[in-house]
Protein backbone atom coordinates (compact mmCIF):
# COMPACT_ATOMS: atom_id res chain seq x y z
CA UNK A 1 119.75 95.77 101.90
CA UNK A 2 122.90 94.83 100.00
CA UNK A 3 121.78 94.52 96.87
CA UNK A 4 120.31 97.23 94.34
CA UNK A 5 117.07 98.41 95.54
CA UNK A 6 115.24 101.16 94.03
CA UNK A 7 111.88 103.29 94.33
CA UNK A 8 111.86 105.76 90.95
CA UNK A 9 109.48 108.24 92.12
CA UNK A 10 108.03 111.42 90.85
CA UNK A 11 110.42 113.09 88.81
CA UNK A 12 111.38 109.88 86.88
CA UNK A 13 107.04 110.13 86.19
CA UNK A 14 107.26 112.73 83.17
CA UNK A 15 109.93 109.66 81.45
CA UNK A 16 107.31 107.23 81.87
CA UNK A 17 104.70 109.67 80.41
CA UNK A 18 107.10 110.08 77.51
CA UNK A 19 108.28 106.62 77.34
CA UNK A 20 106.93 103.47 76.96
CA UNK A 21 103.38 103.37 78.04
CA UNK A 22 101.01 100.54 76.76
CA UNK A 23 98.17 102.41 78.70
CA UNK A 24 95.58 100.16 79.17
CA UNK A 25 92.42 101.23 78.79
CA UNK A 26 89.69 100.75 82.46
CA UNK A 27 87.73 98.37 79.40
CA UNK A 28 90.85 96.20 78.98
CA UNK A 29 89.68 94.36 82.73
CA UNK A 30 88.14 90.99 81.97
CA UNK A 31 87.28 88.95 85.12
CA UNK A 32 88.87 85.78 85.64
CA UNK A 33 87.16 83.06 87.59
CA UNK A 34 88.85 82.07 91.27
CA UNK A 35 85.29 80.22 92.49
CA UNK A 36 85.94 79.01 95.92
CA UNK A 37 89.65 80.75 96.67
CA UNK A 38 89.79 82.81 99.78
CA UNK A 39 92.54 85.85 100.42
CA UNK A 40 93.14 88.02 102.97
CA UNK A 41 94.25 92.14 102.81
CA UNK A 42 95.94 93.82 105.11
CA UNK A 43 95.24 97.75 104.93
CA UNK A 44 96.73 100.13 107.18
CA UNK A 45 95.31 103.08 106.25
CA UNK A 46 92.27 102.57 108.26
CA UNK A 47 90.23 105.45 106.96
CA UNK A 48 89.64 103.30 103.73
CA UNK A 49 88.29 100.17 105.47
CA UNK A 50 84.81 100.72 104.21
CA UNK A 51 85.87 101.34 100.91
CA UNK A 52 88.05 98.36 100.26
CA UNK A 53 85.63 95.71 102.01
CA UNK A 54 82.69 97.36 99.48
CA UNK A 55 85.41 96.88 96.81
CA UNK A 56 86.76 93.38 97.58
CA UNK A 57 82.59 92.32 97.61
CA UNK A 58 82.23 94.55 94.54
CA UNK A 59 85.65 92.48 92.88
CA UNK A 60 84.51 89.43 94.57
CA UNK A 61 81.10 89.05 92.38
CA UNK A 62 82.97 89.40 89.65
CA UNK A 63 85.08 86.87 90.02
CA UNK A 64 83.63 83.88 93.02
CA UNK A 65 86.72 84.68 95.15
CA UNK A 66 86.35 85.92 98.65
CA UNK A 67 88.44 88.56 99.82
CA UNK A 68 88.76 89.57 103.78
CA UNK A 69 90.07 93.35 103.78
CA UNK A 70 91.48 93.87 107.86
CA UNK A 71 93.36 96.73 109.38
CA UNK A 72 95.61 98.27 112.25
CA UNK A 73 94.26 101.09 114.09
CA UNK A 74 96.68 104.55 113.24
CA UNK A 75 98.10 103.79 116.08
CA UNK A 76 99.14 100.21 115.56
CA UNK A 77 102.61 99.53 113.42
CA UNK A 78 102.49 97.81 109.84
CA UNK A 79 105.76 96.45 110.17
CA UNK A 80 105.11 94.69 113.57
CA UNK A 81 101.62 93.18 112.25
CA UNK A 82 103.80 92.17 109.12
CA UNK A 83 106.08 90.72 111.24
CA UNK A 84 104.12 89.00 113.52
CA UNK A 85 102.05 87.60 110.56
CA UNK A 86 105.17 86.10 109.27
CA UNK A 87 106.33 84.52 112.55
CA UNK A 88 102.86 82.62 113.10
CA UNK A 89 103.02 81.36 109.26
CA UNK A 90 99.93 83.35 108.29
CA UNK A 91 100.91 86.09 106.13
CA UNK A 92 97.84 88.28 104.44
CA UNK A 93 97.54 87.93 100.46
CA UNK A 94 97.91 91.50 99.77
CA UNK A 95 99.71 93.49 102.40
CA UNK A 96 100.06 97.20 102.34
CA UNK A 97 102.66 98.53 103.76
CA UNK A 98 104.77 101.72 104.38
CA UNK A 99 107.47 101.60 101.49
CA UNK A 100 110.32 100.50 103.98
CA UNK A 101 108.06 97.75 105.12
CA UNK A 102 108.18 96.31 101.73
CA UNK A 103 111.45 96.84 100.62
CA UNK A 104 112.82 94.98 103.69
CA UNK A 105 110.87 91.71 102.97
CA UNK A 106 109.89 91.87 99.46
CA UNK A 107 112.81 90.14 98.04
CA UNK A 108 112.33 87.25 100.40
CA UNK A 109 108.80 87.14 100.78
CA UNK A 110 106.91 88.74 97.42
CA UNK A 111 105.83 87.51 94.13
CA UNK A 112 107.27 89.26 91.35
CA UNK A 113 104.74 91.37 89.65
CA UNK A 114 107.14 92.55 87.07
CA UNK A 115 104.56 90.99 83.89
CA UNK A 116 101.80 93.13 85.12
CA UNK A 117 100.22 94.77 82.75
CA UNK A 118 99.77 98.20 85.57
CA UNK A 119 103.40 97.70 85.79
CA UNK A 120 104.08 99.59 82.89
CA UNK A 121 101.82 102.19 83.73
CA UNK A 122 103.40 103.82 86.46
CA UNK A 123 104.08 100.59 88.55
CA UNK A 124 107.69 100.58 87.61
CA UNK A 125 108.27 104.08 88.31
CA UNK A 126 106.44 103.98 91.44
CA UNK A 127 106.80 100.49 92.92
CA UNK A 128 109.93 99.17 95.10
CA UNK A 129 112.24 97.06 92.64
CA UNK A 130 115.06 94.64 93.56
CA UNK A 131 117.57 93.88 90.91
CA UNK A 132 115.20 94.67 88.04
CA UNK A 133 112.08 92.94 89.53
CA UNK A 134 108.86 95.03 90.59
CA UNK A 135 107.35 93.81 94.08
CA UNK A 136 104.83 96.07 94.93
CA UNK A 137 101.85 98.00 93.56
CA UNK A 138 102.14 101.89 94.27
CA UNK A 139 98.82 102.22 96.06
CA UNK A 140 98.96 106.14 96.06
CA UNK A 141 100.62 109.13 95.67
CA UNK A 142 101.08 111.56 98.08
CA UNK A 143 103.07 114.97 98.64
CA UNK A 144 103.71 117.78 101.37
CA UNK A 145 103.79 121.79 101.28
CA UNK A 146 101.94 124.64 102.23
CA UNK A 147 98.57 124.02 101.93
CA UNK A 148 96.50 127.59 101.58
CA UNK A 149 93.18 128.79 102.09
CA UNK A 150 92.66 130.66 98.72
CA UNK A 151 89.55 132.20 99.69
CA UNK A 152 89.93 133.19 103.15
CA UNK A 153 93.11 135.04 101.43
CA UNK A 154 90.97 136.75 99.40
CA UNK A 155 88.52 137.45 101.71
CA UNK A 156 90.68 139.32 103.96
CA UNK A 157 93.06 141.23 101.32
CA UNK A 158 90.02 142.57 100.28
CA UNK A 159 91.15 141.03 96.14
CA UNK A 160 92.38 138.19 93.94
CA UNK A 161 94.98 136.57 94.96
CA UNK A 162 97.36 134.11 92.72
CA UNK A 163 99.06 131.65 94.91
CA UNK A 164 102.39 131.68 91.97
CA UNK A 165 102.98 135.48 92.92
CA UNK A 166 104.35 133.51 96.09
CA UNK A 167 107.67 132.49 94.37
CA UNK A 168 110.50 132.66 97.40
CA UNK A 169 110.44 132.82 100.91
CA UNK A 170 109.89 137.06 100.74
CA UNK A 171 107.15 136.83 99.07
CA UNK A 172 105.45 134.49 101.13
CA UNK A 173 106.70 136.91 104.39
CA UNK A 174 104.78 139.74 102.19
CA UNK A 175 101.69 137.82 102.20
CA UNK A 176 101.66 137.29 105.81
CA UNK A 177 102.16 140.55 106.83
CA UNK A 178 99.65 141.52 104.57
CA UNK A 179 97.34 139.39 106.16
CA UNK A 180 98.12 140.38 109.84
CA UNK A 181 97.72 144.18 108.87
CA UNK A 182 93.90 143.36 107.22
CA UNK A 183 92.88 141.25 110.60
CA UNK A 184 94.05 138.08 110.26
CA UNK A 185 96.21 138.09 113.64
CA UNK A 186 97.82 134.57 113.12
CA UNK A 187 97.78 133.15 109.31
CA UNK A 188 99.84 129.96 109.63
CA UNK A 189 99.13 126.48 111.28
CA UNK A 190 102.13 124.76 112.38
CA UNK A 191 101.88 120.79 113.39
CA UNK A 192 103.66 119.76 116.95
CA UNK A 193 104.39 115.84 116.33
CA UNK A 194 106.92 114.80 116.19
CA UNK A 195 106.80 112.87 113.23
CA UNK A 196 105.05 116.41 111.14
CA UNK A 197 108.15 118.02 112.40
CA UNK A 198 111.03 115.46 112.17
CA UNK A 199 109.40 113.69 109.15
CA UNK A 200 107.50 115.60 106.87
CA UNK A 201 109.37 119.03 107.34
CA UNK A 202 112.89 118.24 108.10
CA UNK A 203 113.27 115.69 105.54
CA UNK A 204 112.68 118.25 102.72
CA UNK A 205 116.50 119.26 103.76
CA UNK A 206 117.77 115.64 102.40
CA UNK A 207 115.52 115.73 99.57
CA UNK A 208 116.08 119.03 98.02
CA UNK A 209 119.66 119.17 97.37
CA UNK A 210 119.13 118.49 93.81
CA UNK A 211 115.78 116.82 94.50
CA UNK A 212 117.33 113.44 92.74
CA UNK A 213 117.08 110.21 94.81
CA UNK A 214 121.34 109.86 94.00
CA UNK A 215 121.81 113.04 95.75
CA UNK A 216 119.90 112.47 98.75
CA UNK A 217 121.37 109.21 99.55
CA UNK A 218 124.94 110.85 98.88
CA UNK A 219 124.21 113.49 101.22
CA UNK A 220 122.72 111.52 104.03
CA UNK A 221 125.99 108.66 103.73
CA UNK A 222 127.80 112.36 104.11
CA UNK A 223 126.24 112.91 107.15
CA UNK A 224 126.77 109.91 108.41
CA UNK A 225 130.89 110.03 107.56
CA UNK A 226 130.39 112.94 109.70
CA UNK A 227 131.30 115.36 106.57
CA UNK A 228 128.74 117.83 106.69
CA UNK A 229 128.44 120.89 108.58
CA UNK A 230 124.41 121.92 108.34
CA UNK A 231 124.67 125.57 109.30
CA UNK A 232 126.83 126.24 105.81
CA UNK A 233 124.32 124.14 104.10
CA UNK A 234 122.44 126.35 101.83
CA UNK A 235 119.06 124.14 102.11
CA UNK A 236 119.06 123.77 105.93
CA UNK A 237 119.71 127.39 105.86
CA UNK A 238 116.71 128.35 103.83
CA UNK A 239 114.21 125.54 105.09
CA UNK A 240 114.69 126.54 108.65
CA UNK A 241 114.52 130.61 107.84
CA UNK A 242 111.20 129.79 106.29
CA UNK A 243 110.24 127.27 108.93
CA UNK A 244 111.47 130.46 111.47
CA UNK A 245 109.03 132.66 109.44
CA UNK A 246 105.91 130.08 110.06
CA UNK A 247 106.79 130.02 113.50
CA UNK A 248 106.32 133.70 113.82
CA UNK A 249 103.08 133.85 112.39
CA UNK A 250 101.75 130.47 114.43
CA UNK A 251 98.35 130.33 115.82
CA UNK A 252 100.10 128.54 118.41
CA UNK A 253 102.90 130.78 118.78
CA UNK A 254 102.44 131.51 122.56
CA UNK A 255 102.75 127.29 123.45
CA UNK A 256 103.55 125.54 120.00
CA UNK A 257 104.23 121.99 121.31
CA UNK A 258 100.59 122.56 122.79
CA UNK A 259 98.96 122.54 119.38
CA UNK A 260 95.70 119.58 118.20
CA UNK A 261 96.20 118.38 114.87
CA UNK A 262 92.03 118.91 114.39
CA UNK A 263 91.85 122.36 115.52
CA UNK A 264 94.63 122.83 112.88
CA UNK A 265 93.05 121.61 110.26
CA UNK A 266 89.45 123.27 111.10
CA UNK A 267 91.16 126.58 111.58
CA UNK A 268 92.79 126.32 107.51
CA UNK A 269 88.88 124.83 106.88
CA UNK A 270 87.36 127.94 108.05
CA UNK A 271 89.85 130.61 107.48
CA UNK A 272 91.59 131.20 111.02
CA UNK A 273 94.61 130.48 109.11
CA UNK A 274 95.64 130.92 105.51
CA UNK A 275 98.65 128.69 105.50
CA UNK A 276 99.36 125.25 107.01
CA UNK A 277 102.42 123.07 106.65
CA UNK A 278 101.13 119.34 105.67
CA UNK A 279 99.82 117.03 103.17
CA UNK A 280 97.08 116.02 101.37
CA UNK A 281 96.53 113.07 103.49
CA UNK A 282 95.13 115.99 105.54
CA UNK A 283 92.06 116.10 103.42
CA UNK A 284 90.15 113.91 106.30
CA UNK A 285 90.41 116.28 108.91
CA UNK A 286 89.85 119.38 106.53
CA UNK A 287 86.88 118.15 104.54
CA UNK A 288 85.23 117.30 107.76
CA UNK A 289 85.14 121.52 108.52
CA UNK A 290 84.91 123.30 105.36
CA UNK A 291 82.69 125.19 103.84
CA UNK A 292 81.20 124.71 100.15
CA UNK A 293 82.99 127.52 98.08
CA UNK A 294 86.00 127.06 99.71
CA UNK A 295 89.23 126.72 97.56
CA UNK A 296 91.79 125.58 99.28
CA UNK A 297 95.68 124.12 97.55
CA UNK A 298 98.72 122.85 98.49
CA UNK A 299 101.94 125.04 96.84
CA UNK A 300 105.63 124.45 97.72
CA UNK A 301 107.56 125.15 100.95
CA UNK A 302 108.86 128.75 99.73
CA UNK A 303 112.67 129.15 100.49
CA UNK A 304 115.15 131.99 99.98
CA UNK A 305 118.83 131.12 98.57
CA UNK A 306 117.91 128.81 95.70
CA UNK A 307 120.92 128.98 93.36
CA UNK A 308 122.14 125.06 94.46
CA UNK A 309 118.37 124.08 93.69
CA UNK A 310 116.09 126.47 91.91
CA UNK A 311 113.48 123.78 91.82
CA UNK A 312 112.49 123.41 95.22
CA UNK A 313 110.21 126.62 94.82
CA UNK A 314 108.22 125.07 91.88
CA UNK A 315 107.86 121.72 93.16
CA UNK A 316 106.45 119.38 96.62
CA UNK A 317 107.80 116.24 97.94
CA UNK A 318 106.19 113.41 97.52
CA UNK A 319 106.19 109.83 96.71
CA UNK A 320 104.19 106.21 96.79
CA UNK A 321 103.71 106.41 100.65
CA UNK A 322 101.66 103.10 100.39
CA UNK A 323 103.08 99.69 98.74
CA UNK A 324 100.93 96.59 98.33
CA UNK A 325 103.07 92.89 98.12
CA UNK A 326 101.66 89.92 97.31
CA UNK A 327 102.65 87.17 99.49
CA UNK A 328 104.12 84.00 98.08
CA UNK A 329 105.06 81.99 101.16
CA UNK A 330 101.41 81.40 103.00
CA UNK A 331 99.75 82.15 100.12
CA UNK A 332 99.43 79.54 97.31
CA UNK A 333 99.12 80.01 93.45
CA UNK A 334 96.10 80.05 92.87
CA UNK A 335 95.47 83.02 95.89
CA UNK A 336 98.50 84.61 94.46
CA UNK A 337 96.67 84.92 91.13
CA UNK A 338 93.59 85.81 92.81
CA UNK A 339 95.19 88.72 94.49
CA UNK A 340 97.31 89.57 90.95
CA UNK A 341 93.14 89.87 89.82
CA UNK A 342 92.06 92.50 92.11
CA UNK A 343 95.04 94.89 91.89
CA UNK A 344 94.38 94.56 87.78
CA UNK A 345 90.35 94.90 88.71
CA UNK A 346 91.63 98.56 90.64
CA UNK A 347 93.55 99.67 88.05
CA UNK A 348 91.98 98.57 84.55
CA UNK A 349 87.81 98.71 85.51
CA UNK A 350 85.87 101.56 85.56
CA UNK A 351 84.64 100.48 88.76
CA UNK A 352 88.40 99.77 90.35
CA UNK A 353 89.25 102.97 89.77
CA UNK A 354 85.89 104.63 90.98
CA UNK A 355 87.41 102.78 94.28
CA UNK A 356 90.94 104.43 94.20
CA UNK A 357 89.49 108.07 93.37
CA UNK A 358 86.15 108.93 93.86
CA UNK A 359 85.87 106.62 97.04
CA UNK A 360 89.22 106.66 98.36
CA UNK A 361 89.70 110.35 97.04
CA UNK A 362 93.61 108.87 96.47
CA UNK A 363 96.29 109.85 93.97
CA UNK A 364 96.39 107.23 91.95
CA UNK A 365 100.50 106.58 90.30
CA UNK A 366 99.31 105.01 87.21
CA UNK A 367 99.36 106.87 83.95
CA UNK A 368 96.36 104.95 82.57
CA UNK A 369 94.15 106.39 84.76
CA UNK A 370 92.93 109.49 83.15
CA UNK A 371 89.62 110.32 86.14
CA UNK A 372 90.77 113.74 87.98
CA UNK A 373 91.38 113.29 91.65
CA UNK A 374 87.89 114.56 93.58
CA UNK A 375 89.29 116.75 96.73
CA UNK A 376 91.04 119.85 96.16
CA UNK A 377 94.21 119.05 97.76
CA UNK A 378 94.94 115.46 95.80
CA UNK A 379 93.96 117.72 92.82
CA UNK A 380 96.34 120.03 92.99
CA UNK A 381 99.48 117.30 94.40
CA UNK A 382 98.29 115.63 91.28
CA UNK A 383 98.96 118.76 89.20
CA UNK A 384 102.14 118.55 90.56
CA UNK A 385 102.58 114.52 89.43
CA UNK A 386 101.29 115.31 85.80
CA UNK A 387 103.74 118.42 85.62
CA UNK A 388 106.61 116.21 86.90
CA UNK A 389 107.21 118.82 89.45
CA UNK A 390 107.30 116.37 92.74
CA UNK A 391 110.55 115.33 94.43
CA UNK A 392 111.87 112.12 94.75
CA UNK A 393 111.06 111.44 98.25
CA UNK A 394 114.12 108.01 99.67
CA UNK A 395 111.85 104.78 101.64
CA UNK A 396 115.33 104.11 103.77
CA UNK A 397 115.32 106.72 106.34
CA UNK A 398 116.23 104.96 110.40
CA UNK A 399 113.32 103.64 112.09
CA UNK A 400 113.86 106.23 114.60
CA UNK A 401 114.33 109.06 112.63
CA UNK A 402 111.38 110.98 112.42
CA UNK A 403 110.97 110.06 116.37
CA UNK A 404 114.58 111.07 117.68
CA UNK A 405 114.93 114.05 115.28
CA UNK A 406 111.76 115.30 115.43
CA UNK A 407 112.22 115.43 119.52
CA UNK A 408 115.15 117.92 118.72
CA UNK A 409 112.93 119.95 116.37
CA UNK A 410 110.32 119.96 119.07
CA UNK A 411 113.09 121.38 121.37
CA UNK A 412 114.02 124.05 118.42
CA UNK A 413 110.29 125.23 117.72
CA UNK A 414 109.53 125.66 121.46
CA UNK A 415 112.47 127.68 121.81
CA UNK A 416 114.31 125.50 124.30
CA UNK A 417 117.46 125.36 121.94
CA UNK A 418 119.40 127.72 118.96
CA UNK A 419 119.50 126.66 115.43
CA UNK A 420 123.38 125.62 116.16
CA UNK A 421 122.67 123.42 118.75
CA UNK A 422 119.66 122.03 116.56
CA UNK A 423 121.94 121.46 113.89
CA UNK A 424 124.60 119.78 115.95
CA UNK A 425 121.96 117.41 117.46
CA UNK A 426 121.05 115.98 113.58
CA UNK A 427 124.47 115.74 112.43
CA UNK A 428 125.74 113.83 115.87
CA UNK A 429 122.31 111.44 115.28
CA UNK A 430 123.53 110.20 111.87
CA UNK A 431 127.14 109.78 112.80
CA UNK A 432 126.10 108.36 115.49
CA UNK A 433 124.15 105.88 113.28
CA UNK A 434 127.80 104.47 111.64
CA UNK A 435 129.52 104.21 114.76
């Protein structure tokens, strides 16, 4: 897009938390009547189907209005359902979306929910804007790191452990050799996709420079103009020392591009590992093998050689990863309204946000909301959001970013190329990109 678009995410959080806030209280929901008007949702994060067709029934009493909640499989592409939506004329009411996904048609195609009264309760800082109008609903927060096993540290150092005495990338090498000299042979879980690799860890190299959203976009139109040289940059250095250091401890170390995302996430579940790189959207997978009494957190990806950005060893990257529009081409005014009621109904009931945080177990992005996250990993990213201590994370990367880099990565981690080469190989894709 041409024109100004903008996502203020995490660290522009603590100003709304000291700004204007007209925090609405869950009470301040009263229902409004839509008897007889039918809407449609699309949701594509599929593991919350259940809950948001029990919620849309749950809003629907309230209100008379029906409300159809369908999704893509993981697999399936939310910006190629949107799309196809759009070309038959039969757009959902409410359609979530990756942030990109929004930000490309929301302008065009969304109402502008600017007046809402979420909007100034973390909807603004959160949601995508275009020229000064707010088009989306920030349907959750979520952020990346090194999740830990607290207690399966414990267990085998034989005492306490404090996951801040981890405060650069030695200490975190400390730890680890710690824990290979008291019988834990491999303590780290390292992802294989391509997308884990070339979009969740790589990225933290655009988005730690200064961990401001100006920065980043600076530095990636730099790489692009084909002005910067990666192996002098002091946070590609550091990320991919520490990413060197995971490798070396890897469960998988022996074939790494041979490693299953579930046996990951039981092994950090049941203590095989201590540390995995990945998110709290990894709760799923985790919860699924754990054991009661296990603590388990998510800290920051520890890096040596912090003088151009202290921060990135006190803070995660993270940002609204899901954006809900509502549709004002297929959709009429009175369904537009209906849909306007059952974002408010999420944010402003006690029930709505029972949905979002007991049910969904999401973070939710508005300041209102004063209910504690109920899994140990959203608890602790949502430490993070009430400390201000998450990085902006930018919605505009390429398409084929995390796919195309992340194949070079994959190359990297299995050995088959040097850091150099690796380097080269990013630099020549964005170039490449202005060509």
């Amino acid at each position: 897009m041409k024109k100004a678009v903008s996502i203020a995410m995490a660290l522009s959080m603590m100003v709304g938390l000291m700004g204007v806030n007209v925090n609405v209280n869950a009470s301040a929901y009263e229902a409004g009547s839509y008897d007889g008007v039918s809407i449609t949702m699309l949701n594509t994060k599929s593991e919350l189907q259940d809950y948001l067709v029990d919620a849309a029934a749950e809003w629907g009493e309230l209100t008379g209005a029906s409300l159809d909640v369908y999704t893509i499989s993981d697999s399936g592409s939310p910006s190629q359902e949107i799309a196809a939506r759009y070309a038959a004329n039969n757009a959902p009411t409410l359609i979530m979306g990756d942030v990109q996904d929004v930000a490309d048609i929301c302008e065009e195609y969304g109402a502008d929910l600017s007046n809402e009264s979420w909007a100034a309760n973390g909807g603004e800082t959160y949601g995508v804007s275009v020229d000064g109008k707010l088009y989306s609903f920030p349907f959750c927060i979520e952020g990346r790191g090194l999740i830990y096993n607290k207690t399966a540290i414990e267990e085998t150092l034989g005492e306490e452990w404090d996951p801040s005495s981890v405060t650069n990338m030695d200490d975190l090498a400390v730890l680890l050799e710690k824990l290979v000299k008291n019988g834990m042979e491999y303590p780290v879980a390292l992802n294989m996709e391509d997308y884990a690799l070339g979009g969740h860890y790589l990225t933290q190299v655009y988005e730690e420079q200064d961990s401001t959203m100006e920065t980043t976009s600076k530095f990636i139109d730099d790489l692009k103009a084909g002005n910067v040289d990666l192996m002098s940059n002091q946070r590609f250095t550091a990320l991919m020392d520490t990413f060197d250091l995971l490798a070396q401890y890897n469960i998988n170390k022996d074939d790494p591009l041979a490693a299953d995302y579930a046996t990951n996430c039981a092994d950090l579940a049941e203590g095989e590992v201590a540390i995995y790189f990945n998110g709290n959207w990894a709760w799923a997978e985790i919860s699924s093998y754990i054991e009661d009494g296990t603590e388990i957190g998510i800290m920051p990806v520890m890096q040596n050689e912090t003088s151009e950005n202290e921060a990135v060893n006190s803070s995660i990257c993270g940002s609204a990863t899901k954006q809900v529009m509502i549709d004002k081409e297929c959709n009429d005014e009175q369904q537009q309204a209906a849909a306007k009621d059952f974002l408010n109904w999420l944010v402003e009931s006690e029930e709505g946000q029972s949905v979002l945080i007991e049910q969904c177990s999401l973070i939710p992005a508005f300041t209102n909301i004063d209910k504690d996250v109920t899994n140990m990993l959203a608890q602790s990213v949502q430490n993070y959001v009430k400390e201000g201590k998450v990085i902006n994370v930018p919605y505009s990367y390429p398409g084929d970013h995390w796919q195309t880099v992340g194949a070079y990565m994959q190359k990297y981690f299995a050995g088959e190329t040097d850091r150099a080469t690796f380097a080269t190989e990013i630099q020549d894709y964005w170039t490449g990109l202005a060509k």
